[in-house]
Protein backbone atom coordinates (compact mmCIF):
# COMPACT_ATOMS: atom_id res chain seq x y z
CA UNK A 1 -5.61 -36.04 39.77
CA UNK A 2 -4.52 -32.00 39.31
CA UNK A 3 -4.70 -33.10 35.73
CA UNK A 4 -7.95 -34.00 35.24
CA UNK A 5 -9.11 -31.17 37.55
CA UNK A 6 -7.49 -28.84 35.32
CA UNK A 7 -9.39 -30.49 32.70
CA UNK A 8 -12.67 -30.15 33.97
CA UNK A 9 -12.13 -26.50 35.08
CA UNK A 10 -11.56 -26.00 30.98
CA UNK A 11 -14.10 -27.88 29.99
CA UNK A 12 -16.58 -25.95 32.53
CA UNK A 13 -15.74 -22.27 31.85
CA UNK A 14 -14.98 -22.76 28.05
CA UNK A 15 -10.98 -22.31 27.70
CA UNK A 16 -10.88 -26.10 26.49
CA UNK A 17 -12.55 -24.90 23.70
CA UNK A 18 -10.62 -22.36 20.81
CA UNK A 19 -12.73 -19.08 20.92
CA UNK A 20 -14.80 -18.16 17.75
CA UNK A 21 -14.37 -14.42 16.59
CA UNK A 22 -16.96 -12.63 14.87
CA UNK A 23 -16.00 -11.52 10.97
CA UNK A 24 -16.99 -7.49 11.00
CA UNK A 25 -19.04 -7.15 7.70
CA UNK A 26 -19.36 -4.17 6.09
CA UNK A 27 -23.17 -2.49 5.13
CA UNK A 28 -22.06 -1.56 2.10
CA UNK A 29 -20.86 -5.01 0.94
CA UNK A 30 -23.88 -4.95 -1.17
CA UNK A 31 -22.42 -2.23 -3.19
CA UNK A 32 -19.63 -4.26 -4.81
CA UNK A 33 -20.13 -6.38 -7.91
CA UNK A 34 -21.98 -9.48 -6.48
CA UNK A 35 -20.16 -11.78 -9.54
CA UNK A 36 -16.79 -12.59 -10.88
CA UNK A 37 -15.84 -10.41 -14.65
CA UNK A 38 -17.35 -12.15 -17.24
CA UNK A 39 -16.12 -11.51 -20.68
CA UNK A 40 -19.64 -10.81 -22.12
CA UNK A 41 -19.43 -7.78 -20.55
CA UNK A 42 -16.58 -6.21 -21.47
CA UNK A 43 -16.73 -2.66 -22.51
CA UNK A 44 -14.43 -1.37 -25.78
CA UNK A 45 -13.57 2.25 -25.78
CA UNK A 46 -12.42 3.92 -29.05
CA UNK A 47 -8.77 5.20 -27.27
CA UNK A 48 -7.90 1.19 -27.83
CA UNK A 49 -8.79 0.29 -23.87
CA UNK A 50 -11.33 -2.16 -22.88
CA UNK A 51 -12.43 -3.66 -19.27
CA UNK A 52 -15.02 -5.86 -18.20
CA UNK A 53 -17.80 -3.90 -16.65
CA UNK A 54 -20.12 -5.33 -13.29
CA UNK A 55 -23.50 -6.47 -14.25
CA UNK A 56 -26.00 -4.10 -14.45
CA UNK A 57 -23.48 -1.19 -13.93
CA UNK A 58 -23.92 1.91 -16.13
CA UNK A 59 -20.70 3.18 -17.88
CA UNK A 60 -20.72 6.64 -18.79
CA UNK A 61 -17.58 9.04 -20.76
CA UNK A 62 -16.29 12.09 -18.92
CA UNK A 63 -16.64 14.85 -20.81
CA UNK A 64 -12.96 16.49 -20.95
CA UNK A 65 -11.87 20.29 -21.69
CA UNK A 66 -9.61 21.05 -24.26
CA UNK A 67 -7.76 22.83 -22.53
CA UNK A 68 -7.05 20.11 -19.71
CA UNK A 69 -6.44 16.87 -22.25
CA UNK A 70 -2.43 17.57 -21.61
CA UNK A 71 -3.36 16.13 -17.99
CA UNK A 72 -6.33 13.83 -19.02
CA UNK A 73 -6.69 12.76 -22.50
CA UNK A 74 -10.76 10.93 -21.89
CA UNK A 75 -12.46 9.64 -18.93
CA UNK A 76 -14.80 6.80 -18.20
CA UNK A 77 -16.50 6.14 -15.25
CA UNK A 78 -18.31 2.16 -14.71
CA UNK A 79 -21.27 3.04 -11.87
CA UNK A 80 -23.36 1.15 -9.77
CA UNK A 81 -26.91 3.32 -8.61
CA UNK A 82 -27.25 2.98 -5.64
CA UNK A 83 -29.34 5.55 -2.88
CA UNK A 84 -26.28 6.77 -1.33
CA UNK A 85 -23.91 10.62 -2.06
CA UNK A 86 -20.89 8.15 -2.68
CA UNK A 87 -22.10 5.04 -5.25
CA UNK A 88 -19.10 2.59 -5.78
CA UNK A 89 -17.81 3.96 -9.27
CA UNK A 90 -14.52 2.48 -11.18
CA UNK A 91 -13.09 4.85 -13.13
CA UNK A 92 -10.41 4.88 -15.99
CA UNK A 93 -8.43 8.12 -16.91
CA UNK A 94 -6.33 7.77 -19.65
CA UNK A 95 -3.53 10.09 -18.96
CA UNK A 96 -2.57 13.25 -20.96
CA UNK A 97 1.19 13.91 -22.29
CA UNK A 98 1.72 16.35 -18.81
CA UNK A 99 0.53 13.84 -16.55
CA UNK A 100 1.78 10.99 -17.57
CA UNK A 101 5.13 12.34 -17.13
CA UNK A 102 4.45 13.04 -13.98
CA UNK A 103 3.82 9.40 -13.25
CA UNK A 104 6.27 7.85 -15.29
CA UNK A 105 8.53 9.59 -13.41
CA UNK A 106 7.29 8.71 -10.09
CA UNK A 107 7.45 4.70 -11.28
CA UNK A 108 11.00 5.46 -11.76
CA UNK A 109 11.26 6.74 -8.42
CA UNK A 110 10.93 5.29 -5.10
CA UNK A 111 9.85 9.35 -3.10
CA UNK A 112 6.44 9.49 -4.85
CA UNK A 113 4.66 8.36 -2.04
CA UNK A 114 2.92 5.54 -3.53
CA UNK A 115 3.52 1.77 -3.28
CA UNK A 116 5.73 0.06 -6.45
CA UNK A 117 3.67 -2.96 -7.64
CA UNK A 118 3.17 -5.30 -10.38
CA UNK A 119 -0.17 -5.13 -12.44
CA UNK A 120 -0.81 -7.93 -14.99
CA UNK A 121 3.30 -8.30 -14.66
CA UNK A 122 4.42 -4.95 -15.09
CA UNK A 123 5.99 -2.09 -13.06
CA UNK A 124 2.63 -0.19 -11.45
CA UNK A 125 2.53 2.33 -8.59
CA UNK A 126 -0.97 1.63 -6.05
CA UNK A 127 -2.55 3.64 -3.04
CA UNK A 128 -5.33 2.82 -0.91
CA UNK A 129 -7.03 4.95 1.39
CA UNK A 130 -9.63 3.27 3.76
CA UNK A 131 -11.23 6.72 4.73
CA UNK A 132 -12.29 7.42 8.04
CA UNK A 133 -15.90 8.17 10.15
CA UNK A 134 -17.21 11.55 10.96
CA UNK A 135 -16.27 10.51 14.87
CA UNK A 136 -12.79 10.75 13.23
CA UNK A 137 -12.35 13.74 12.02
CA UNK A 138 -10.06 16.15 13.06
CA UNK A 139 -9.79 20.10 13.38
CA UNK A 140 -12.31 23.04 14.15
CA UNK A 141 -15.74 22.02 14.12
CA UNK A 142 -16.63 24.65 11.52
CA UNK A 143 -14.53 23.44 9.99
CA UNK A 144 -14.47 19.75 10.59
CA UNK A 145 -15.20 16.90 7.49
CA UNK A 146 -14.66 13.12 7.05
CA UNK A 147 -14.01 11.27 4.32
CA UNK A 148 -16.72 8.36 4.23
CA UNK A 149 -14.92 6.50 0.59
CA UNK A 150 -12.51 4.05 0.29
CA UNK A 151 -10.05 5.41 -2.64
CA UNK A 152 -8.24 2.18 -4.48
CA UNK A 153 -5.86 4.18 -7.10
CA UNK A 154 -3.38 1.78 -9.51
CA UNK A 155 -1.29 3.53 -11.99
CA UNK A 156 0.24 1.87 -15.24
CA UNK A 157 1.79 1.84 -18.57
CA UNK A 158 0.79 0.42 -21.71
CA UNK A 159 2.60 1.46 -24.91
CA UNK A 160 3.79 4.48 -24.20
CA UNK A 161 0.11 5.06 -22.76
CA UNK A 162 -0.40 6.03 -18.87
CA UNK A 163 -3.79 4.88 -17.65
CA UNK A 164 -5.30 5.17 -13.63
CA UNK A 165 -7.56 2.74 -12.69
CA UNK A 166 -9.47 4.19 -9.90
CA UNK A 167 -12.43 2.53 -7.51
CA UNK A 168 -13.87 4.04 -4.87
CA UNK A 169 -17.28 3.73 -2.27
CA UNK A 170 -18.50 4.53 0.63
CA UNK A 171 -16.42 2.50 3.74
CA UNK A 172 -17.39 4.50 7.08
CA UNK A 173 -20.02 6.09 8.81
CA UNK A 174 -19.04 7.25 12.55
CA UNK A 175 -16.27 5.15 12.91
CA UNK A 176 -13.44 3.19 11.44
CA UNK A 177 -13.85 1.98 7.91
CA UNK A 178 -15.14 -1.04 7.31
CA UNK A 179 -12.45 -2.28 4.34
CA UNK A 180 -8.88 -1.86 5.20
CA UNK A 181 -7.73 -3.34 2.24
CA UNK A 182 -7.89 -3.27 -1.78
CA UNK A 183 -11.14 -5.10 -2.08
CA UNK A 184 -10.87 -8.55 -4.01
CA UNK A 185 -13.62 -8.72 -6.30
CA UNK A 186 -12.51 -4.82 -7.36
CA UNK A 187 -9.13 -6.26 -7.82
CA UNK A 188 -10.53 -9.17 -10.11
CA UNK A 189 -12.19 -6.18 -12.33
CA UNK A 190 -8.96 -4.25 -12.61
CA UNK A 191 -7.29 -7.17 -13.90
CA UNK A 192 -9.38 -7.32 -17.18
CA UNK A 193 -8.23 -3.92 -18.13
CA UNK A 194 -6.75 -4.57 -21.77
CA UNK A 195 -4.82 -1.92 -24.21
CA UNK A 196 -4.69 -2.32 -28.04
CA UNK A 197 -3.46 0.47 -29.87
CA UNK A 198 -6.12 1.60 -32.22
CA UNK A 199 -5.27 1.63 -35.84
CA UNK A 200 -4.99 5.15 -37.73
């Protein structure tokens, strides 16, 4: 008899029943590509790397000083417009001599400060930085800023090449950011990063 009182008392106030919990969406969702890479749209750069570009994103080249091509050799940046100071962008640096050493050396090291990965089944270093809402931000406030991007960074070698793969968009207003996480679909795009070495 305490046993189906119990039961009724659960049935009554809900506890029978497993809770449902709300999925937090982010705003800015709408940013990201809204379909899977499709070949068709891959982009072929004349330093030998190619990558499938969003739909209806605009893909620009960085111009780069002479004088700074020992740390970046060329630029490209793949950008959606969007009405907003921080449009989701993917960018691809494709490292100078300087820098890559830099990284090559971190990869062989485990005090760089980034995370040792595997990208398309190779040796990769990755960071990810959420960002943070102005209601977040430390210090003075003269002197206080936020940082309202997500910053996915993935670092990699291809034939004695060092390339960064770089995505980043706006993830918080006034609070917490809304993606805690390397986003999926931006993880689908990096993966169609390909490197032939261009004949001389």
């Amino acid at each position: 008899m305490k046993y189906l009182a119990l039961l009724l008392m659960l049935a009554i106030t809900g506890c029978a029943q497993p809770q449902q919990t709300s999925v937090i969406r982010s705003p800015y969702e709408r940013y990201l590509p809204q379909t899977p890479p499709a070949e068709t749209n891959r982009i072929e750069f004349a330093a030998g790397y190619s990558i499938v570009s969003p739909v209806g994103w605009t893909v620009r080249t960085i111009p780069i000083e002479d004088w700074f091509k020992k740390e970046v050799a060329d630029q490209i940046e793949i950008a959606r417009h969007v009405a907003d100071e921080y449009p989701p962008r993917i960018q691809i640096q494709h490292l100078g001599p300087d820098e890559y050493a830099l990284y090559h050396g971190w990869l062989q090291s485990t005090q760089s400060g980034w995370t040792h990965t595997q990208f398309q089944g190779q040796p990769a270093l990755s960071t990810f930085d959420p960002g943070y809402g102005s209601r977040l931000a430390t210090g003075p406030w003269f002197d206080r800023h936020y940082m309202p991007c997500l910053t996915h960074m993935l670092f990699f070698e291809r034939d004695g090449n060092g390339f960064i793969l770089t995505f980043d968009m706006r993830n918080a207003d006034k609070g917490k950011p809304y993606y805690t996480h390397p986003v999926p679909i931006i993880e689908q795009y990096f993966e169609t990063f390909s490197y032939r070495r261009p004949s001389k």
